[in-house]
Protein backbone atom coordinates (compact mmCIF):
# COMPACT_ATOMS: atom_id res chain seq x y z
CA UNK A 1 96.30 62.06 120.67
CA UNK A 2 93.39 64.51 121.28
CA UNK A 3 95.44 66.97 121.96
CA UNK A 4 97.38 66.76 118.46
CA UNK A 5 94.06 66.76 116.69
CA UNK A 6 92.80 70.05 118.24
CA UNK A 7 95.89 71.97 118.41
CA UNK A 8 96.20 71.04 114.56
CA UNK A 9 92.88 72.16 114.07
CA UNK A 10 93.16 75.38 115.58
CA UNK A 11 96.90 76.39 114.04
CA UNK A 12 94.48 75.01 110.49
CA UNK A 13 91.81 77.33 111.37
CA UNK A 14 94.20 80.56 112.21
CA UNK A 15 96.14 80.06 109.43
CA UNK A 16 93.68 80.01 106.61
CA UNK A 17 91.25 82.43 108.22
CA UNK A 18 93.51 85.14 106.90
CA UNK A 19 92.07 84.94 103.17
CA UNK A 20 88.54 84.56 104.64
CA UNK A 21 88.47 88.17 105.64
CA UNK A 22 87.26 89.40 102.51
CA UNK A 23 84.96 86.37 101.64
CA UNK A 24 81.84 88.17 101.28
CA UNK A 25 79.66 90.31 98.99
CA UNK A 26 80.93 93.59 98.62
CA UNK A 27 78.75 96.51 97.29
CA UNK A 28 80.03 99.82 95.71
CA UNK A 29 79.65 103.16 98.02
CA UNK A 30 78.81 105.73 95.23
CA UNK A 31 79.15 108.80 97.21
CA UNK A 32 82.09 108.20 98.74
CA UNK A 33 83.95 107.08 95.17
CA UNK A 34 82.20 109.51 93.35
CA UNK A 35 83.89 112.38 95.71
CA UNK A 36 87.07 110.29 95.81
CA UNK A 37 87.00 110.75 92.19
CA UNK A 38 85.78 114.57 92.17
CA UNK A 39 88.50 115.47 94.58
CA UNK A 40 91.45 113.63 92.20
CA UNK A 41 89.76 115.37 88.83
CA UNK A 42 89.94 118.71 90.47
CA UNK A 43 93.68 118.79 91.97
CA UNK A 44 94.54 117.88 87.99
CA UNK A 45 92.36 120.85 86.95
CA UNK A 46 94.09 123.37 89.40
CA UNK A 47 97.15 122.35 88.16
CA UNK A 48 96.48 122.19 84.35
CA UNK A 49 94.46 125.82 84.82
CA UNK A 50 98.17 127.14 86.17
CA UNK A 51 99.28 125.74 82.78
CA UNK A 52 96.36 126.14 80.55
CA UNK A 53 93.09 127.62 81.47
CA UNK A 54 91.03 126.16 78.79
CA UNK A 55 92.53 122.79 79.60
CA UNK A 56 91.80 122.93 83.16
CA UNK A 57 88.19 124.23 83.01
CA UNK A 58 87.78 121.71 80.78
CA UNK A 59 89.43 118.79 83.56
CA UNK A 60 87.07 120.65 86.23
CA UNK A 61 84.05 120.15 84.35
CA UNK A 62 85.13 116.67 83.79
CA UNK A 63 84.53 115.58 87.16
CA UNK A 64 80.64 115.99 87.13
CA UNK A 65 80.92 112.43 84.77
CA UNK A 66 82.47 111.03 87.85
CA UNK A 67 79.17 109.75 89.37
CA UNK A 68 78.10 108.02 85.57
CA UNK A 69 81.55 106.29 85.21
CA UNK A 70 81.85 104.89 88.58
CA UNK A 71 78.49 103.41 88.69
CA UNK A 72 78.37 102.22 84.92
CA UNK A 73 81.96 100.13 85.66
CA UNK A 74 81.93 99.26 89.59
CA UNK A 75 79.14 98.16 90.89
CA UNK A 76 80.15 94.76 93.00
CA UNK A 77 82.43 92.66 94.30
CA UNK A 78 81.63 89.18 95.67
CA UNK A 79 84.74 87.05 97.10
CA UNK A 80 85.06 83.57 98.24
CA UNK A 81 87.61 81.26 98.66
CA UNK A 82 90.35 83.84 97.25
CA UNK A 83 88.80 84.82 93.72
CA UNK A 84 86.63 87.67 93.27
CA UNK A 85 84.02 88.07 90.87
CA UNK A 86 83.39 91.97 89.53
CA UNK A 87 80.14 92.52 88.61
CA UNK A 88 78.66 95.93 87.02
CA UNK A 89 76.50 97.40 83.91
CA UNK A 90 79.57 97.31 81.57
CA UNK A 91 81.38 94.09 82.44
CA UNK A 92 82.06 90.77 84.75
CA UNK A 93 85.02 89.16 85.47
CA UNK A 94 87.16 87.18 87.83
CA UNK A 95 90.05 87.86 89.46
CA UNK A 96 92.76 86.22 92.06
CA UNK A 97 93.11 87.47 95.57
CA UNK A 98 96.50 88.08 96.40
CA UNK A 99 95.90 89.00 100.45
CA UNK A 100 99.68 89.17 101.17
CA UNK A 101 100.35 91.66 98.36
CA UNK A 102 96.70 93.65 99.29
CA UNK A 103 96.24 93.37 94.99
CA UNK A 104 93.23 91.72 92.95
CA UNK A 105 95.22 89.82 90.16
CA UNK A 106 93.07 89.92 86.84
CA UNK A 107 93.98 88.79 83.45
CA UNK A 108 94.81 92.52 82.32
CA UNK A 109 96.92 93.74 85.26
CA UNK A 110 96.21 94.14 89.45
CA UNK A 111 94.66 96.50 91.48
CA UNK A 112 95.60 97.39 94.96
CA UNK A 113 93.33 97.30 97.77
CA UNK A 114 93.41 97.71 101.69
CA UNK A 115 90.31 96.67 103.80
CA UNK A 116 89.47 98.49 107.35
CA UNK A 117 86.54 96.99 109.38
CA UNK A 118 83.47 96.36 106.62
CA UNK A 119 85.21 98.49 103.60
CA UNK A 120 86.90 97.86 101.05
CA UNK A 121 89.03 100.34 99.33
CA UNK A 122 90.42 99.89 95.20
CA UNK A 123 92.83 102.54 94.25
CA UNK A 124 91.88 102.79 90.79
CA UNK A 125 95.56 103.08 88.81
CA UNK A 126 94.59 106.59 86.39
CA UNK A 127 95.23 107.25 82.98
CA UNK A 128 95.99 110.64 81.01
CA UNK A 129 92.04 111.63 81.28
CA UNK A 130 91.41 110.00 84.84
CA UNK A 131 93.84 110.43 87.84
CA UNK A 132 94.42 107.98 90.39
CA UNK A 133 91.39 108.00 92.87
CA UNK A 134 89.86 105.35 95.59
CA UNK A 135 86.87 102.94 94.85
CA UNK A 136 85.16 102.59 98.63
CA UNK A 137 82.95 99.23 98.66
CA UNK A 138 81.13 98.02 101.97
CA UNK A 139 80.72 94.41 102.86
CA UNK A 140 76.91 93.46 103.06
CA UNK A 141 76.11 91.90 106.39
């Protein structure tokens, strides 16, 4: 009878820890996003300045805002028990953590993440201004 009770608590333990991976508190890297974000602005403005020069000096010089935006909206992530809560200057929220799909379900849409060792990594979905780029956050020991 024991034996039951500890083999069902280890299959309980290996089963759930899966979520528990990215219970934590998880703060932004703003170097690393803010080139992730620097990088995406200027591919856009090499290919607008093949179009329109004006238009892509104009996307190049965008990306020096890069470092402002990123730190005014992201700024923390702490997760437990599968919701995380988003923290940062401009707004807080909650979201659901949907490990098998790698996405943060929120009530306005999903962002995808992956996680390697202690970071976390957000590919923020762009819009016409912003291209896609990567949010990197690490997990505070």
């Amino acid at each position: 009878m024991n034996k039951k009770i500890l083999i069902f608590l280890i299959i309980l333990n290996f089963g759930c820890s899966g979520s528990r991976q990215y219970d934590g508190l998880w703060v932004l890297d703003s170097e690393r996003s803010t080139q992730s974000c620097q990088a995406a602005l200027m591919v856009k403005a090499s290919e607008e300045i093949e179009e329109d020069f004006f238009e892509g000096l104009m996307a190049g010089l965008g990306s020096m805002g890069c470092s402002s935006f990123i730190n005014s909206v992201f700024s923390m992530i702490e997760i437990k028990n599968k919701t995380a809560y988003f923290s940062s200057n401009e707004a807080e929220g909650t979201c659901d953590v949907d490990d098998t799909a790698k996405e943060f379900v929120c009530p306005g849409g999903s962002m995808r993440f992956r996680k390697s060792e202690n970071i976390l990594v957000i590919t923020y979905q762009g819009s016409e201004q912003l291209p896609s780029f990567q949010i990197f956050f690490r997990k505070e020991p």
